[in-house]
Structure formats: C-alpha cells, structure tokens
Protein backbone atom coordinates (compact mmCIF):
# COMPACT_ATOMS: atom_id res chain seq x y z
CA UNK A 1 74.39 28.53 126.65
CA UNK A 2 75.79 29.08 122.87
CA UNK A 3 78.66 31.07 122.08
CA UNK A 4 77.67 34.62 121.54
CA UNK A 5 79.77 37.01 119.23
CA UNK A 6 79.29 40.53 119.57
CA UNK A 7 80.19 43.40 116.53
CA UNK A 8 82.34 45.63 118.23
CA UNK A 9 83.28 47.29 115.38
CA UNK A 10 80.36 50.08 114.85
CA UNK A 11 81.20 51.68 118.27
CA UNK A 12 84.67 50.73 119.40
CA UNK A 13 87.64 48.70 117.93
CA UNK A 14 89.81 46.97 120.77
CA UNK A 15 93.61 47.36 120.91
CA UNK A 16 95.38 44.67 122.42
CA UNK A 17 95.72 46.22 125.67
CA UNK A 18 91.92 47.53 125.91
CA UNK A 19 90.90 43.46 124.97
CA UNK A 20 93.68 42.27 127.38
CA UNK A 21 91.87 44.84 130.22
CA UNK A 22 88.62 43.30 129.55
CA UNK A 23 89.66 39.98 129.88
CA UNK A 24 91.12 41.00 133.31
CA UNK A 25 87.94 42.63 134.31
CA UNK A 26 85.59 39.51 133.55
CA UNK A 27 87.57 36.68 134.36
CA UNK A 28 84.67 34.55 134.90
CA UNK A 29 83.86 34.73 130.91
CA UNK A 30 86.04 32.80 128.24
CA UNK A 31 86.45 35.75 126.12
CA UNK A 32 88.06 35.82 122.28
CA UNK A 33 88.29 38.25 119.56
CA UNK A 34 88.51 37.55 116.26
CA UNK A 35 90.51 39.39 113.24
CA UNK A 36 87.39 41.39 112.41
CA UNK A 37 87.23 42.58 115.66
CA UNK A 38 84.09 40.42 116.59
CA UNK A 39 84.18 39.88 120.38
CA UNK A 40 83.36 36.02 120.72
CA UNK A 41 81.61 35.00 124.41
CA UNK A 42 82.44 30.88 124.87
CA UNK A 43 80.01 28.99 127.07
CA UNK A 44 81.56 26.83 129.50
CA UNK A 45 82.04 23.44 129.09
CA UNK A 46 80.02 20.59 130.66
CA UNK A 47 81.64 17.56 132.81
CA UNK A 48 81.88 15.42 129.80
CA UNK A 49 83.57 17.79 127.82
CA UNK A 50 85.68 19.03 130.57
CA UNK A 51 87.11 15.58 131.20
CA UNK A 52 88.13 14.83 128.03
CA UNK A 53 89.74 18.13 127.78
CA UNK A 54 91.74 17.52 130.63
CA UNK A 55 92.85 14.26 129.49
CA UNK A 56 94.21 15.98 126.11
CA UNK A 57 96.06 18.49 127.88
CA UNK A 58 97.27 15.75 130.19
CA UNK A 59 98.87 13.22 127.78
CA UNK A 60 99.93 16.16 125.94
CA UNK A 61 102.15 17.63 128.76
CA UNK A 62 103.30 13.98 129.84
CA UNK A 63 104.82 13.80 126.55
CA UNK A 64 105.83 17.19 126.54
CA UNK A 65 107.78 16.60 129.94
CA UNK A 66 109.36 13.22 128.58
CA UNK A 67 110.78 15.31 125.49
CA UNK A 68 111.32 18.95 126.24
CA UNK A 69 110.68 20.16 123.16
CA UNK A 70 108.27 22.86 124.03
CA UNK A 71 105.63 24.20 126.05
CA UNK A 72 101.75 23.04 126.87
CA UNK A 73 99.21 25.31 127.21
CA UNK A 74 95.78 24.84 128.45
CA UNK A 75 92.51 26.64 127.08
CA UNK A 76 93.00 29.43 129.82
CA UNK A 77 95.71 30.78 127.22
CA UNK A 78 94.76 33.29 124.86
CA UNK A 79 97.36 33.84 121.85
CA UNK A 80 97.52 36.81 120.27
CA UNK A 81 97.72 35.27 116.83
CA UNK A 82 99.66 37.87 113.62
CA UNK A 83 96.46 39.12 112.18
CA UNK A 84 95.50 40.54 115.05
CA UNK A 85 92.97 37.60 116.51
CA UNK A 86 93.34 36.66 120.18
CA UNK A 87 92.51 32.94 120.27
CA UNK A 88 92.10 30.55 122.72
CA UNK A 89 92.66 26.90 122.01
CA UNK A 90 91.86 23.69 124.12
CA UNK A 91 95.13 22.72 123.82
CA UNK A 92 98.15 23.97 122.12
CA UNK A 93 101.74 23.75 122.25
CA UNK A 94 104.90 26.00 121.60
CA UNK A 95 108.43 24.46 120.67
CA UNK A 96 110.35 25.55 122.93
CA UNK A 97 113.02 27.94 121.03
CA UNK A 98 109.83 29.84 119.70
CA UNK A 99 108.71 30.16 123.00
CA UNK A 100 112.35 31.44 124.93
CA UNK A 101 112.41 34.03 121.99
CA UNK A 102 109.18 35.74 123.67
CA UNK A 103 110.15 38.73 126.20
CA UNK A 104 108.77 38.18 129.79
CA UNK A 105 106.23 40.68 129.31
CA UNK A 106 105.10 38.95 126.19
CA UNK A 107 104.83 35.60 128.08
CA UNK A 108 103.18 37.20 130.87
CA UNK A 109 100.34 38.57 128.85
CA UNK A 110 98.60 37.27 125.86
CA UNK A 111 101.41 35.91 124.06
CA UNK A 112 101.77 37.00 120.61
CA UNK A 113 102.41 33.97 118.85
CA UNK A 114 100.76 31.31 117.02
CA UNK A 115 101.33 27.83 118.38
CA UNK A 116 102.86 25.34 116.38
CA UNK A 117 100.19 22.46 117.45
CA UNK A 118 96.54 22.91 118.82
CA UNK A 119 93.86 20.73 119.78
CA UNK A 120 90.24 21.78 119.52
CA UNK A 121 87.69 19.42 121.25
CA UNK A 122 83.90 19.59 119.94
CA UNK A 123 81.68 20.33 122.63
CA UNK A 124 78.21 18.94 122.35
CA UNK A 125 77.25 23.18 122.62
CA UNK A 126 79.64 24.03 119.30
CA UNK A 127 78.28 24.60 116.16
CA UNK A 128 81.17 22.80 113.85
CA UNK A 129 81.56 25.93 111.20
CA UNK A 130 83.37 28.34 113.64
CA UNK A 131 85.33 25.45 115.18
CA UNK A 132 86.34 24.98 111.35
CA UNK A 133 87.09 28.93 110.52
CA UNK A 134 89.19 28.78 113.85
CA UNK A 135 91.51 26.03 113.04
CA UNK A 136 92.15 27.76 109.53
CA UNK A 137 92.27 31.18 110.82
CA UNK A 138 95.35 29.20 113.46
CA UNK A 139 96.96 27.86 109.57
CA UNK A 140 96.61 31.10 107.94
CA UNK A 141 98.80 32.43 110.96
CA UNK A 142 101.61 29.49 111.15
CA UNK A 143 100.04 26.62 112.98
CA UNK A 144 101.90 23.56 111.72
CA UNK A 145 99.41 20.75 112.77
CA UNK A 146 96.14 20.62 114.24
CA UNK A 147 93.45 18.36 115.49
CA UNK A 148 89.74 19.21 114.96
CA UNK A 149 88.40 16.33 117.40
CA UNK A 150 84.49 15.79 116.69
CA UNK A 151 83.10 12.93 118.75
CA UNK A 152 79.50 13.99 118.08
CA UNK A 153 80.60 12.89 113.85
CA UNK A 154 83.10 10.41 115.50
CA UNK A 155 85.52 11.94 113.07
CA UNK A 156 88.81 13.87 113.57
CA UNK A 157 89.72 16.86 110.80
CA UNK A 158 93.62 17.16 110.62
CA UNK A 159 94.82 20.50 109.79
CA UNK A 160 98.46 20.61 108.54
CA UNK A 161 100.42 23.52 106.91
CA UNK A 162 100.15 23.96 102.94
CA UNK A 163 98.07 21.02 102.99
CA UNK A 164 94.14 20.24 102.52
CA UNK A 165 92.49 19.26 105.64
CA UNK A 166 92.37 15.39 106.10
CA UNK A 167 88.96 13.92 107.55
CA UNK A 168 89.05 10.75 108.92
CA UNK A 169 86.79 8.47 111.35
CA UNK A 170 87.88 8.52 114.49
CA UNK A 171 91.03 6.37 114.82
CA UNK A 172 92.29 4.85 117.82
CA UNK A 173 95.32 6.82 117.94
CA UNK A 174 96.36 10.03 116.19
CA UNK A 175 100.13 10.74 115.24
CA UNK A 176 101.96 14.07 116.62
CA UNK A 177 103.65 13.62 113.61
CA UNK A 178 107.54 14.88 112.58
CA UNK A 179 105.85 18.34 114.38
CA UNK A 180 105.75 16.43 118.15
CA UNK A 181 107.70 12.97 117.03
CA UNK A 182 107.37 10.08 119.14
CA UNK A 183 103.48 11.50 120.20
CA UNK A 184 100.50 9.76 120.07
CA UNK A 185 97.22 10.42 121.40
CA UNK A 186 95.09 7.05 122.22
CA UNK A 187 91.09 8.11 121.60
CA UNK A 188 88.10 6.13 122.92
C-alpha cells in the first residue's frame, strides 16, 4: 500500500479538534495532515521496517532515561506542529522544560509543539520527496536536528537548524550532537 493524500480543502477544512476526532474514530489508520490541509493516509510498515524502528526508539529512550533531558516519543505521536500541520514522526524527542511548559490537556491530545529532534526511517514503501518536504516542513517549525535515515541509498540526510542539509553515506554511528550530548546511534 502507498501513502495516499487526500485534498480536503474543496469541501471541508479540518480544525484541530475535527482532525483530532477523526483520528479517534479510525484508529486503525496512521493519519496526518499537512499545512495545506492535505489529509495524508500512511501505509503500515512491514517487519523489517518495524524492527528497525523499534530499535531507534529504543536506544533513543535508553539514552533518554540515562540523561533526563527530555521526553521520547514513538510514531503513535502526532504533533501539532505552528503552521498548523499535525505530523507524526518515527521518532522524536522533547527537552524536557519544553515539554513541562505544555498544559495537561495539551499533552493529552496532539501536542502542539515541534520536537526539538526527530528521526524519520525510509521504508522500502516511501517515496523519498515527501520524506524530504517533511523533515523541512519539522525545520521551518523549530526542529533543531534531524535524521533522514535512507537504507535503500545507504545514506543518512542530517537536517539541522539555519543550516543546509548534510548528506552523507551511511556511517557507523551518528552524533546527537550539543542538541542530545553524549548520544550516539550505532547503524548496521
């Protein structure tokens, strides 16, 4: 299955709550909407993919737990990013400050906030120009690093605030940087 996006914006444009509502009433579908307004339908992932997500999210979070610095989020989470996109990323993370500044409600619910790191795995199903607009759609709205991980191009694209995107092959271990410091993420 390929990711189907669906113009909304002829007939109906979502607020947060009516796209929040929908996401409750299909649960089975991974469901985002863009800034436009575009509702985007993901395809699940298959076994390979899904492994390898859950070993990001995993070595993310034991980090995570080591330091304290923030909060780990899995690609169940949908942000509801400043321009008015509700993404969803494979794996993202919150410092923690940034996060305790949210309401309850607003941590309940989509949270409206961009995270300040994301990972977004290539699927052997993704086309690699949405995966691309994505990650600078997450800059545009105050990401501070990302990771664009292609294994099908064995290449990672590293997305970093006010800077151009850095492509390199894949490397045994990528840096977290001064924006997670001390972590590293060992890739096969």
């Amino acid at each position: 299955m390929d990711t189907v996006i669906l113009n909304l914006e002829p007939i109906v444009h979502l607020t947060q709550e009516q796209f929040y509502q929908l996401c409750m009433a299909n649960r089975e579908l991974n469901l985002e909407l863009n800034a436009k307004g575009d509702l985007i339908i993901v395809p699940p992932v298959g076994g390979e993919s899904g492994n390898q997500e859950a070993d990001l999210i995993t070595d993310l979070n034991n980090w995570n737990r080591q330091t304290k610095l923030g909060k780990v989020f899995s690609s169940s989470t949908i942000f509801r990013l400043p321009n008015g996109a509700n993404r969803s990323p494979d794996a993202a993370w919150i410092r923690l400050e940034r996060w305790e500044a949210l309401t309850p409600e607003e941590r309940e619910k989509f949270p409206p906030i961009c995270p300040d790191f994301t990972i977004e795995l290539r699927s052997r199903t993704d086309t690699l120009k949405p995966l691309q607009e994505k990650m600078q759609e997450y800059l545009a709205n105050g990401l501070r690093l990302g990771w664009l991980i292609n294994p099908q191009n064995s290449q990672v694209e590293i997305y970093r605030a006010n800077q151009p995107v850095e492509v390199i092959f894949l490397p045994s271990v990528l840096s977290g940087e001064d924006i997670l410091p001390g972590f590293e993420l060992p890739l096969e």
